[in-house]
C-alpha atoms as a PDB file:
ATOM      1  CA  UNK A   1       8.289  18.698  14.881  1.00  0.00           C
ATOM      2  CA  UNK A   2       7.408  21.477  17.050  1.00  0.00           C
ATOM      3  CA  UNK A   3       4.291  21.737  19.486  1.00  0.00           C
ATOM      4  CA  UNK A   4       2.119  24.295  17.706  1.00  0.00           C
ATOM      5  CA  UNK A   5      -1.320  23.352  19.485  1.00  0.00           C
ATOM      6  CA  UNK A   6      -2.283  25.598  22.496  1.00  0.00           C
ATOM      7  CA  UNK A   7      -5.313  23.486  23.946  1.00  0.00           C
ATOM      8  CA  UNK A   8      -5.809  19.620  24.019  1.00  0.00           C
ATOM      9  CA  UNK A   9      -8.831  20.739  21.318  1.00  0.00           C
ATOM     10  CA  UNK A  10      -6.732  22.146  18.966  1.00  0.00           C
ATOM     11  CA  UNK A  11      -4.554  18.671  19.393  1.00  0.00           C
ATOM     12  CA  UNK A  12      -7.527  16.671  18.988  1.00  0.00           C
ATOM     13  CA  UNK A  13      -8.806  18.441  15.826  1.00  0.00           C
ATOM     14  CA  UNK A  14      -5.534  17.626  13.794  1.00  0.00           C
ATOM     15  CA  UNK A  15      -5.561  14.306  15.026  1.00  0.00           C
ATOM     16  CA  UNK A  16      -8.636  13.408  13.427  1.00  0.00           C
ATOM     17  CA  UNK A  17      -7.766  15.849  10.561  1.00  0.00           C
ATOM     18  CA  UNK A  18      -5.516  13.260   9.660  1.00  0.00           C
ATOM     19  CA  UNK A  19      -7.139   9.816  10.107  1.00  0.00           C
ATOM     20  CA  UNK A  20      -9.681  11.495   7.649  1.00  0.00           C
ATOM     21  CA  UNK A  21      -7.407  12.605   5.423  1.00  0.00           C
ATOM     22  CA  UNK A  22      -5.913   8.962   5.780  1.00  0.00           C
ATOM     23  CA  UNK A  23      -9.242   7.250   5.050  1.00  0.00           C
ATOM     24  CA  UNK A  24     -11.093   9.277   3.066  1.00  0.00           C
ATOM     25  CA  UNK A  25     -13.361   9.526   5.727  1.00  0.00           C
ATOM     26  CA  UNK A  26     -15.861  12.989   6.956  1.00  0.00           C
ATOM     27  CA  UNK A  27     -16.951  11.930  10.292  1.00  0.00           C
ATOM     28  CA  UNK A  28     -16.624  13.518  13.428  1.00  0.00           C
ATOM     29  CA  UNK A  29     -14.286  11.245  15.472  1.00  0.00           C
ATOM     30  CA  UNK A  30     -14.079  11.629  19.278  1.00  0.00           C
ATOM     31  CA  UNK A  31     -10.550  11.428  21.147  1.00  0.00           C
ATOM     32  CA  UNK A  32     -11.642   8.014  22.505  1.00  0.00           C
ATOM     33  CA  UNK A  33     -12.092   6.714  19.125  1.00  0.00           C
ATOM     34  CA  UNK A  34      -8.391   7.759  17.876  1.00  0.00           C
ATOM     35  CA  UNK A  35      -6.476   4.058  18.408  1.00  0.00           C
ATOM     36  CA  UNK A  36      -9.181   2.154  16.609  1.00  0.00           C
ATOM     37  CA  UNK A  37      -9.497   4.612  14.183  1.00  0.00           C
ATOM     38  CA  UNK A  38      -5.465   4.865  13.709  1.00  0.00           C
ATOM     39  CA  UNK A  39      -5.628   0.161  14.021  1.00  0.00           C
ATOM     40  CA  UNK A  40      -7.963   0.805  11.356  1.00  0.00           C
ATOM     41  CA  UNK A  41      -5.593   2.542   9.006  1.00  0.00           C
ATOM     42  CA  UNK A  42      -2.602   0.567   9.229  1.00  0.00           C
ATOM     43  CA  UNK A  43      -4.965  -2.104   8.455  1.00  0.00           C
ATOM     44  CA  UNK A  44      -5.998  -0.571   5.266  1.00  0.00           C
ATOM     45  CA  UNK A  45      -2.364   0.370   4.347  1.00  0.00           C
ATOM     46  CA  UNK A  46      -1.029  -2.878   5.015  1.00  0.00           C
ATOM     47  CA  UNK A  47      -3.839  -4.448   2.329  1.00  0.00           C
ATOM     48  CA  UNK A  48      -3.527  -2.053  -0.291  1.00  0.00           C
ATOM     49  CA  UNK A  49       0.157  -2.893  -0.607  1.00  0.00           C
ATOM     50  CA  UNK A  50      -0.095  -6.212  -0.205  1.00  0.00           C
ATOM     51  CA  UNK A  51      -2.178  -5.895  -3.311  1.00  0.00           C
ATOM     52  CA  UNK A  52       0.031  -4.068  -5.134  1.00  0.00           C
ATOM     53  CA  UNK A  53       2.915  -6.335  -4.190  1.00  0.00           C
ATOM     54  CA  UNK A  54       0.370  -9.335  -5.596  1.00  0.00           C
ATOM     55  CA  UNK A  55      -0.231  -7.359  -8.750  1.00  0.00           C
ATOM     56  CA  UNK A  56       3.498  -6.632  -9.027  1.00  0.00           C
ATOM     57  CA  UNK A  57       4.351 -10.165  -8.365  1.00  0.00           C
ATOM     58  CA  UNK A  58       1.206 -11.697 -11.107  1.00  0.00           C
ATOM     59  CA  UNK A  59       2.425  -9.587 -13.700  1.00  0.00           C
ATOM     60  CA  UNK A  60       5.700 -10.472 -13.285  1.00  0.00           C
ATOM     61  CA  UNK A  61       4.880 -14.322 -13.347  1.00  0.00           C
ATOM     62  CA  UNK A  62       3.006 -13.549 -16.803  1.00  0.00           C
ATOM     63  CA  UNK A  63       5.880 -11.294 -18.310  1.00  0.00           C
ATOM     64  CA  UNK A  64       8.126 -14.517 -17.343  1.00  0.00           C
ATOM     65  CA  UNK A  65       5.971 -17.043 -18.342  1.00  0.00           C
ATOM     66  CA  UNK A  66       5.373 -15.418 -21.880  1.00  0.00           C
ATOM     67  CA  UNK A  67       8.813 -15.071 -22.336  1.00  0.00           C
ATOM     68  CA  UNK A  68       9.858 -18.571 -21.554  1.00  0.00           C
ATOM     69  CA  UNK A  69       6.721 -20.148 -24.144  1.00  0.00           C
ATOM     70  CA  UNK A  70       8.355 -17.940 -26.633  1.00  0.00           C
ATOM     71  CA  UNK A  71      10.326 -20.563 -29.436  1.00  0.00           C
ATOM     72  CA  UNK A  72      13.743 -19.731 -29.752  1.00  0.00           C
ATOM     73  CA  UNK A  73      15.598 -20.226 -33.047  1.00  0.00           C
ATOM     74  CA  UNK A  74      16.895 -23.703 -33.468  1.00  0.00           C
ATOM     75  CA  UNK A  75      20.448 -22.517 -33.573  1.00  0.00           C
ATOM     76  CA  UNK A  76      20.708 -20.624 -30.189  1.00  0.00           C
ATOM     77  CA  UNK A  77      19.307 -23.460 -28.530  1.00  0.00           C
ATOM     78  CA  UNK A  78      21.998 -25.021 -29.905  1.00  0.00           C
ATOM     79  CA  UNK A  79      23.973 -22.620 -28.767  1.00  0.00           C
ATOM     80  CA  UNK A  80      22.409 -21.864 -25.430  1.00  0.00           C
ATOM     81  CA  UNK A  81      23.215 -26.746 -25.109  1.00  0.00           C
ATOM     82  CA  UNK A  82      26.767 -26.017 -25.371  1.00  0.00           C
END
């Protein structure tokens, strides 16, 4: 990606452009503030997928576990024993 900022301000601005954008945040956020700000996000990533994954993984467990209550007809367990 190609330097397009002209001053360190410039720089700075589209740094914290993105965290917002990243967060959902509106506050001003000074330079000095950037790696916790950044920690922060990675934090909030890494929990929102790990909640999907759960989610993913729970519904999957149900899916399975209805499946396996269902009866099956007599004769395809038969089948199924052979």
């Amino acid at each position: 990606m190609p330097n397009n900022h002209e001053t360190l301000t410039s720089l700075f601005s589209d740094i914290a452009d993105a965290i917002r954008e990243k967060t959902g945040g509106t506050a001003t956020i000074m330079a000095d503030e950037f790696p916790i700000a950044i920690s922060e996000i990675e934090t909030i990533v890494s929990d929102e997928n790990l909640e999907d994954e759960l989610n993913t993984q729970d519904n999957l467990i149900k899916e399975i576990t209805t499946m396996l209550n269902r009866k099956m007809p007599e004769n395809l367990t038969e089948e199924l024993n052979k």
